[in-house]
N, C-alpha and C. Protein backbone atom coordinates (compact mmCIF):
# COMPACT_ATOMS: atom_id res chain seq x y z
N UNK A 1 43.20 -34.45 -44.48
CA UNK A 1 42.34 -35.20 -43.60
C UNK A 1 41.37 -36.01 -44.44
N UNK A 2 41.20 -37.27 -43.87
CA UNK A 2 40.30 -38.14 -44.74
C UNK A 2 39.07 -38.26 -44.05
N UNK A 3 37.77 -37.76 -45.30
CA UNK A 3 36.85 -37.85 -44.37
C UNK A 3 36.50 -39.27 -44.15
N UNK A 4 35.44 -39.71 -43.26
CA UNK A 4 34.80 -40.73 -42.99
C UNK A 4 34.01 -41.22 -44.12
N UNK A 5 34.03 -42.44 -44.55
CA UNK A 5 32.71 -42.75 -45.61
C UNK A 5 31.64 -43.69 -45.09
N UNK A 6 30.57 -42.85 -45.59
CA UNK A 6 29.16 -43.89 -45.07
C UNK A 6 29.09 -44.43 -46.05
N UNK A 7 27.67 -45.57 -45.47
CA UNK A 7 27.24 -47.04 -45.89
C UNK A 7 26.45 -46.35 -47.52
N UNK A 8 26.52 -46.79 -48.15
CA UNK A 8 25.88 -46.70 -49.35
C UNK A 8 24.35 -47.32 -48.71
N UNK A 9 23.11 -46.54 -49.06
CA UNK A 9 22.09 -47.26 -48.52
C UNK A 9 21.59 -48.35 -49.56
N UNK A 10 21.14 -49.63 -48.68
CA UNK A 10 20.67 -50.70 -49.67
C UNK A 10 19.33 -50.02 -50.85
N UNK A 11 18.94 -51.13 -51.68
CA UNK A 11 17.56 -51.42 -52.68
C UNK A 11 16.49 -50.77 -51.40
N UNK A 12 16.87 -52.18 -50.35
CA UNK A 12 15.67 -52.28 -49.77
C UNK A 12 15.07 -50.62 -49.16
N UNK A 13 16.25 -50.31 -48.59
CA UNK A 13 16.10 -48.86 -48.15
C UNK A 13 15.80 -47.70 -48.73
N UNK A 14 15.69 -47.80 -50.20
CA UNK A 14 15.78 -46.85 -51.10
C UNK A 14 14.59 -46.82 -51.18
N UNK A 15 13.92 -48.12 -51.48
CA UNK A 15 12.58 -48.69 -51.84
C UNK A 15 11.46 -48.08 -50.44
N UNK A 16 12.02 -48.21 -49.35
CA UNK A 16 11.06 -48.29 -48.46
C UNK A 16 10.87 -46.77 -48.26
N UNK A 17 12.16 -45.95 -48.35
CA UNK A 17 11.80 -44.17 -48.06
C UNK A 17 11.02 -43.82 -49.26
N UNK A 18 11.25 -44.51 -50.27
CA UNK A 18 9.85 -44.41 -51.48
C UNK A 18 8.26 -44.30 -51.39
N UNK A 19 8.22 -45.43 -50.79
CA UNK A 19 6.83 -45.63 -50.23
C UNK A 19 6.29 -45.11 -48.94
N UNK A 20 7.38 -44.46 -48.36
CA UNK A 20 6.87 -43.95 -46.88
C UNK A 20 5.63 -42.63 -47.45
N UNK A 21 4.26 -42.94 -46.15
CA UNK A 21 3.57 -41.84 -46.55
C UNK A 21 4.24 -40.36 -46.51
N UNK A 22 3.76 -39.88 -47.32
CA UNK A 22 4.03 -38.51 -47.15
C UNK A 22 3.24 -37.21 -47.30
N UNK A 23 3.03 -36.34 -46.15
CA UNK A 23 2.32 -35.07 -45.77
C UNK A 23 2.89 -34.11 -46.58
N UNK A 24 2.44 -33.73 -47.36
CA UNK A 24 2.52 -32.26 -48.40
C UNK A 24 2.97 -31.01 -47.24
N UNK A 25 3.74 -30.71 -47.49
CA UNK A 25 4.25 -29.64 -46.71
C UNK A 25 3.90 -28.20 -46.89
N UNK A 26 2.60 -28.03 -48.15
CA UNK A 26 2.29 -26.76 -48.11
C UNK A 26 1.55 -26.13 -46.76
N UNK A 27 0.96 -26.97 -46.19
CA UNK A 27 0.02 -26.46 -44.82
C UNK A 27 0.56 -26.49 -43.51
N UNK A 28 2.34 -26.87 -43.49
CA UNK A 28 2.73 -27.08 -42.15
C UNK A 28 2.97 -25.46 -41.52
N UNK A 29 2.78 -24.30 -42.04
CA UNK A 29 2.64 -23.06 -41.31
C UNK A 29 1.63 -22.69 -41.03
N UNK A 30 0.27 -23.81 -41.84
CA UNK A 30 -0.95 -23.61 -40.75
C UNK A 30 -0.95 -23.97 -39.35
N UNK A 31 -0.07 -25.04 -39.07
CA UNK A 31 -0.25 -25.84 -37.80
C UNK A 31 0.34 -25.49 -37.03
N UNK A 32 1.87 -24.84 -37.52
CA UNK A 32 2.32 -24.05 -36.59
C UNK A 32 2.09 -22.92 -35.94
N UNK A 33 1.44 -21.95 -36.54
CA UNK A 33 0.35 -20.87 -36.80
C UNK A 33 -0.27 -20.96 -35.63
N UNK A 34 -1.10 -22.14 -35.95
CA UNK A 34 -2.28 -22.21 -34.95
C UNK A 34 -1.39 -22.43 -33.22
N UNK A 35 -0.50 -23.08 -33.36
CA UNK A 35 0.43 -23.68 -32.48
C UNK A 35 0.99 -22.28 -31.25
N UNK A 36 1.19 -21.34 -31.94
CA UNK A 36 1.55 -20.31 -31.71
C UNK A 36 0.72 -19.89 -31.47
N UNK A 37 -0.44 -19.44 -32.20
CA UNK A 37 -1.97 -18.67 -31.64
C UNK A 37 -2.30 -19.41 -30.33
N UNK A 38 -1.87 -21.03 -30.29
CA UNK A 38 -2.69 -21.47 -28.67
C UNK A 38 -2.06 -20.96 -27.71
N UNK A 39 -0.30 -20.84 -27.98
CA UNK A 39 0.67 -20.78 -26.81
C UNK A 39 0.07 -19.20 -26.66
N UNK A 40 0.03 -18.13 -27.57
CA UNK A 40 -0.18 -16.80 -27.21
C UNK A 40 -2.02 -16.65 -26.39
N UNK A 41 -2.33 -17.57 -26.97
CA UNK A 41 -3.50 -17.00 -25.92
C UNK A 41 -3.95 -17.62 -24.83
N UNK A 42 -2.87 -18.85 -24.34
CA UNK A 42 -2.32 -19.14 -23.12
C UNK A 42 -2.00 -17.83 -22.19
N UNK A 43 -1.01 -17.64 -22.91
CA UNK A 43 0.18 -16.83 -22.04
C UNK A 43 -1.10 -15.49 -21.56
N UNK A 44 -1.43 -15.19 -22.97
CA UNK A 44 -2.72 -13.88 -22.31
C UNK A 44 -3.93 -14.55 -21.25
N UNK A 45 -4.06 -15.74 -21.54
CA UNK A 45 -5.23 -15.86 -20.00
C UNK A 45 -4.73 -15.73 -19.14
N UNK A 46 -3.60 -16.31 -18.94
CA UNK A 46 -2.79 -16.14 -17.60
C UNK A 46 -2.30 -15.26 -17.00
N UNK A 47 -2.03 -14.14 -18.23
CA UNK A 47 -1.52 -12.61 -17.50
C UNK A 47 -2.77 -12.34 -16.95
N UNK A 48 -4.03 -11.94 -17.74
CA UNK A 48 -5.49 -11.93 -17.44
C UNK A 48 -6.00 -12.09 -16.37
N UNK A 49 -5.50 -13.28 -15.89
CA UNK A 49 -6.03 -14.28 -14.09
C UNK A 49 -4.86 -13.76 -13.35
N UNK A 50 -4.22 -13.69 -13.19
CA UNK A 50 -3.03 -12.66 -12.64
C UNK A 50 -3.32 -11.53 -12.50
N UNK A 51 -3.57 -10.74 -13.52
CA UNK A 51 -3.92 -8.84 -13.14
C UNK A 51 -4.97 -9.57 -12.62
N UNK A 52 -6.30 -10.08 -12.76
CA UNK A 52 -6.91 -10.33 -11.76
C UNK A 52 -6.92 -10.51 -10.33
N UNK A 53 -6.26 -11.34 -10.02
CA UNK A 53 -5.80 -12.00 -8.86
C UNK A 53 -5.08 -10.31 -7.89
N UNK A 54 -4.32 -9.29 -8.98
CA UNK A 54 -3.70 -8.74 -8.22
C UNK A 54 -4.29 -7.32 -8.23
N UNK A 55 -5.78 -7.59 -8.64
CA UNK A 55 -6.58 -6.32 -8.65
C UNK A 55 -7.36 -6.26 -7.44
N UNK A 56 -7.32 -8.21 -7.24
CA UNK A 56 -8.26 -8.14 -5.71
C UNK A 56 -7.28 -8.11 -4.57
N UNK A 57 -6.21 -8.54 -4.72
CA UNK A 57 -5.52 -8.07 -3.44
C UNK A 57 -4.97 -6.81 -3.24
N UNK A 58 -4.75 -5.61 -4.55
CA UNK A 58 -4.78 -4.14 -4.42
C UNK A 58 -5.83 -3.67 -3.82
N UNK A 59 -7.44 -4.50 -4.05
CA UNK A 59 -8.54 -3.64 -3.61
C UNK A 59 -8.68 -3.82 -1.94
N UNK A 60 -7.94 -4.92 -2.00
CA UNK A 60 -7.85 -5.39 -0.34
C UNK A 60 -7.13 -4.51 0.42
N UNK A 61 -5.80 -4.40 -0.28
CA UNK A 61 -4.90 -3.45 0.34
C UNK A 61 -5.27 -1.91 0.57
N UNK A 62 -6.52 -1.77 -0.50
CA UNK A 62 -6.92 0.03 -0.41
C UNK A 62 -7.56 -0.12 0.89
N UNK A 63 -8.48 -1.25 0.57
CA UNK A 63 -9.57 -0.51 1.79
C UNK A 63 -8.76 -1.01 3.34
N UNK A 64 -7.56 -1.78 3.46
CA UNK A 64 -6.97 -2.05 4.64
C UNK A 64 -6.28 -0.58 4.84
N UNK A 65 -5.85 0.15 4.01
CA UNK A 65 -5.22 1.25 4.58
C UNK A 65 -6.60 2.06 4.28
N UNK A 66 -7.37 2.12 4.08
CA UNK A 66 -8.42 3.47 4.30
C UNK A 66 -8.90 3.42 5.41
N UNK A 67 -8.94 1.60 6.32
CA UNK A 67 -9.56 1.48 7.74
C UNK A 67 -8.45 1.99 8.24
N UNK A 68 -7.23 1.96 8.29
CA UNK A 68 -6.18 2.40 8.86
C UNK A 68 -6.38 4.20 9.21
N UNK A 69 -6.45 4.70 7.85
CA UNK A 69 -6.65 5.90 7.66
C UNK A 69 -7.37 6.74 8.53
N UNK A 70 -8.45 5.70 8.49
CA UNK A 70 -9.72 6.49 9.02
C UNK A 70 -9.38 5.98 10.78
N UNK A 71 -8.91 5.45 11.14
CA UNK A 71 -8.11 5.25 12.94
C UNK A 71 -7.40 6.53 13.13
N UNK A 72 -6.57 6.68 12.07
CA UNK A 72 -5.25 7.48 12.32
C UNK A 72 -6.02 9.07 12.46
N UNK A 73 -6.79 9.28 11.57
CA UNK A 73 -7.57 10.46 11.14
C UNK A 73 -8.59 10.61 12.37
N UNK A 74 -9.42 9.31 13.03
CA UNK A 74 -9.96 9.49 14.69
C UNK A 74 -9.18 9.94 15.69
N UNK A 75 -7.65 9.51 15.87
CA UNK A 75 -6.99 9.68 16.53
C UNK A 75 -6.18 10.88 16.89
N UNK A 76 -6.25 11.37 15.60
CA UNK A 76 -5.18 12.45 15.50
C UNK A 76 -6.85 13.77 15.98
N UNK A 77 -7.75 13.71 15.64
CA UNK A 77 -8.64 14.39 15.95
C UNK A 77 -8.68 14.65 17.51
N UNK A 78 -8.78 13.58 18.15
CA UNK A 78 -9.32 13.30 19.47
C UNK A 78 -7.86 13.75 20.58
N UNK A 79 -6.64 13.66 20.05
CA UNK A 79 -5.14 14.04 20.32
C UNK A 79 -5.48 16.02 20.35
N UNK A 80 -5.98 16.46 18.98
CA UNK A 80 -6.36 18.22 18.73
C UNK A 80 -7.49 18.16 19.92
N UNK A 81 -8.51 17.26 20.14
CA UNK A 81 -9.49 17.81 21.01
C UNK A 81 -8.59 17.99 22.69
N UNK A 82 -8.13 16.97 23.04
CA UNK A 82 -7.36 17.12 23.96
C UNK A 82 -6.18 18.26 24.48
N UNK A 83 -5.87 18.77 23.50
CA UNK A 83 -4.94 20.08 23.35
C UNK A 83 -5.59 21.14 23.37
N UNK A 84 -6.93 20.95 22.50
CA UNK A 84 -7.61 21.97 22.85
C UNK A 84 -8.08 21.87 24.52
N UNK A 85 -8.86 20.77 25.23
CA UNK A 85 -9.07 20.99 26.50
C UNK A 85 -8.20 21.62 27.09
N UNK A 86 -6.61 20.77 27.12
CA UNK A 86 -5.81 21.22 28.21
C UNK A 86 -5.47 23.00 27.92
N UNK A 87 -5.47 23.07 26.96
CA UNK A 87 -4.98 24.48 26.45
C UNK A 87 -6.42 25.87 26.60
N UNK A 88 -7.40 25.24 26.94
CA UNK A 88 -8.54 26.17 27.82
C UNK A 88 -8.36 26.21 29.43
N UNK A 89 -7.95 24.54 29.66
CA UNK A 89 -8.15 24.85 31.33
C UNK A 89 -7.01 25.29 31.72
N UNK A 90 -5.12 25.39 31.06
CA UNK A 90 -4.43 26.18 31.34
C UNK A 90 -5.02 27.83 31.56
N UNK A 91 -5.66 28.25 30.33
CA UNK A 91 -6.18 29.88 30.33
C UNK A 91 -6.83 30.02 31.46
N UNK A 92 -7.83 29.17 31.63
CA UNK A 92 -9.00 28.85 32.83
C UNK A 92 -7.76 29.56 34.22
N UNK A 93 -7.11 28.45 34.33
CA UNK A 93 -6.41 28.88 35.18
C UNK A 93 -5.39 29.31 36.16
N UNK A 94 -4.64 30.67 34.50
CA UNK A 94 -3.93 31.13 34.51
C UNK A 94 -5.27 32.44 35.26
N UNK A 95 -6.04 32.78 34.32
CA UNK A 95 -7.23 33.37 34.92
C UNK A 95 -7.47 33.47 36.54
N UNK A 96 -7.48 32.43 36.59
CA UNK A 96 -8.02 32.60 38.53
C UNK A 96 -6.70 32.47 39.15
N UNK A 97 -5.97 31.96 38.69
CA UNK A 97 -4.18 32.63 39.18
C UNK A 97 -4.23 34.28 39.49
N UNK A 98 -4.35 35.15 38.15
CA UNK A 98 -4.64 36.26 37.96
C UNK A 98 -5.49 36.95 38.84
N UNK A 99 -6.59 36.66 39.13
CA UNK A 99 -7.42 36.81 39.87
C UNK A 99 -7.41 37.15 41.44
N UNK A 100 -6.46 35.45 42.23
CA UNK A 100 -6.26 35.23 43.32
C UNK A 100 -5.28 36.19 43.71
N UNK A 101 -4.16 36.66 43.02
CA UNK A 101 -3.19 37.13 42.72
C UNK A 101 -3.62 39.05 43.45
N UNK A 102 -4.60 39.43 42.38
CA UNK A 102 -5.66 40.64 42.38
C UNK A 102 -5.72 40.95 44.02
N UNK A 103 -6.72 39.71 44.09
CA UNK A 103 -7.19 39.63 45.57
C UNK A 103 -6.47 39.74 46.58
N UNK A 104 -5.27 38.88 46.21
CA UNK A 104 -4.26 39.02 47.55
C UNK A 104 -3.58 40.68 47.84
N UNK A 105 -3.47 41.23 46.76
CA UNK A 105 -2.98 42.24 46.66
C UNK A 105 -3.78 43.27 47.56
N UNK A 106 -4.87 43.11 46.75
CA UNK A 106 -6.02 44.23 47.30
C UNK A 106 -6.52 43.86 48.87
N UNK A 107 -6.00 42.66 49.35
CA UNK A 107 -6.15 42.01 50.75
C UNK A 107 -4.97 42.54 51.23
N UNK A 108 -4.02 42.77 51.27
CA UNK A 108 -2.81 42.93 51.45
C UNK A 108 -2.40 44.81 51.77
N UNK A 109 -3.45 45.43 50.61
CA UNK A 109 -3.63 46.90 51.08
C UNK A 109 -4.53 47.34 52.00
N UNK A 110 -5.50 46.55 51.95
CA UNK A 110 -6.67 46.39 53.23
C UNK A 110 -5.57 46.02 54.47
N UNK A 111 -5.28 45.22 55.11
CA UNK A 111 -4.44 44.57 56.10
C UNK A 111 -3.47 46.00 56.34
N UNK A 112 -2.92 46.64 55.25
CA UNK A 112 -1.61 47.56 55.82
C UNK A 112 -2.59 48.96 56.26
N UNK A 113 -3.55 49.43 56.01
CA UNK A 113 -4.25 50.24 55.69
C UNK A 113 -5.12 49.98 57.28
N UNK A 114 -5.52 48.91 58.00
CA UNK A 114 -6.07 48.47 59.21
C UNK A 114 -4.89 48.95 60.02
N UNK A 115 -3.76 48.01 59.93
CA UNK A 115 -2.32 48.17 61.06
C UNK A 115 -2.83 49.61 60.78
N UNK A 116 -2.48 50.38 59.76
CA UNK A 116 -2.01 51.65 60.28
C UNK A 116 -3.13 52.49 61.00
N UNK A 117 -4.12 52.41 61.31
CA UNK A 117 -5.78 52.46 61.88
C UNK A 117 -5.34 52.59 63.35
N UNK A 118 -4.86 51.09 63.69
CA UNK A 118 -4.39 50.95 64.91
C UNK A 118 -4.30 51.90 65.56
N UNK A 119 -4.94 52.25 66.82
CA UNK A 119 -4.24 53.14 67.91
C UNK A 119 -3.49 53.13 68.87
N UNK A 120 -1.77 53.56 68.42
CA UNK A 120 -0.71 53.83 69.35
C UNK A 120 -0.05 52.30 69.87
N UNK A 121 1.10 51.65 68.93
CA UNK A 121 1.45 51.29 69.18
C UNK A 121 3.02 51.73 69.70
């Protein structure tokens, strides 16, 4: 395979990359350096304002579920107080069930105890 051949460069061209200024290349890993130090402490403000940003909408989110909390925690209270009522005035009155119950009975031996009083049926 034959390679390709380039242009031989002219005088003029030889002459002019001669004279082009030229920057000493011992300090170009300062600049990059620094280049890198800006991009990295970019990148860290921004994580920075971010955990920020998502410290105030965590703190938002606590205290939205602690108002929550504290509903659920009224509710569920006031649900036990109610169980407790109904679950006294059942006793209440299973009680005077008991009671009426007593009475009828003891009304009921009175009444047979009269009939039999009766004279001469």
């Amino acid at each position: 395979m034959a390679w390709p051949r380039t242009k031989k460069p002219t005088t003029r061209q030889l002459l002019r990359a001669e004279h082009r200024p030229h920057v000493p290349r011992g300090y170009a890993w300062l600049g990059w350096s620094l280049l890198v130090l800006a991009v990295l402490a970019l990148l860290a403000a921004g994580a920075w304002q971010l955990r920020a940003r998502d410290d105030g909408q965590l703190h938002e989110r606590i205290e939205t579920l602690e108002a929550q909390n504290a509903e659920l925690t009224e509710a569920i209270e006031e649900k036990r107080l109610q169980g407790e009522e109904e679950r006294a005035n059942r006793e209440q009155l299973m009680q005077r069930i008991d009671a009426m119950s007593a009475e009828i009975k003891k009304l009921k031996t009175e009444l047979a105890f009269y009939r039999q009083q009766k004279p001469g049926k």
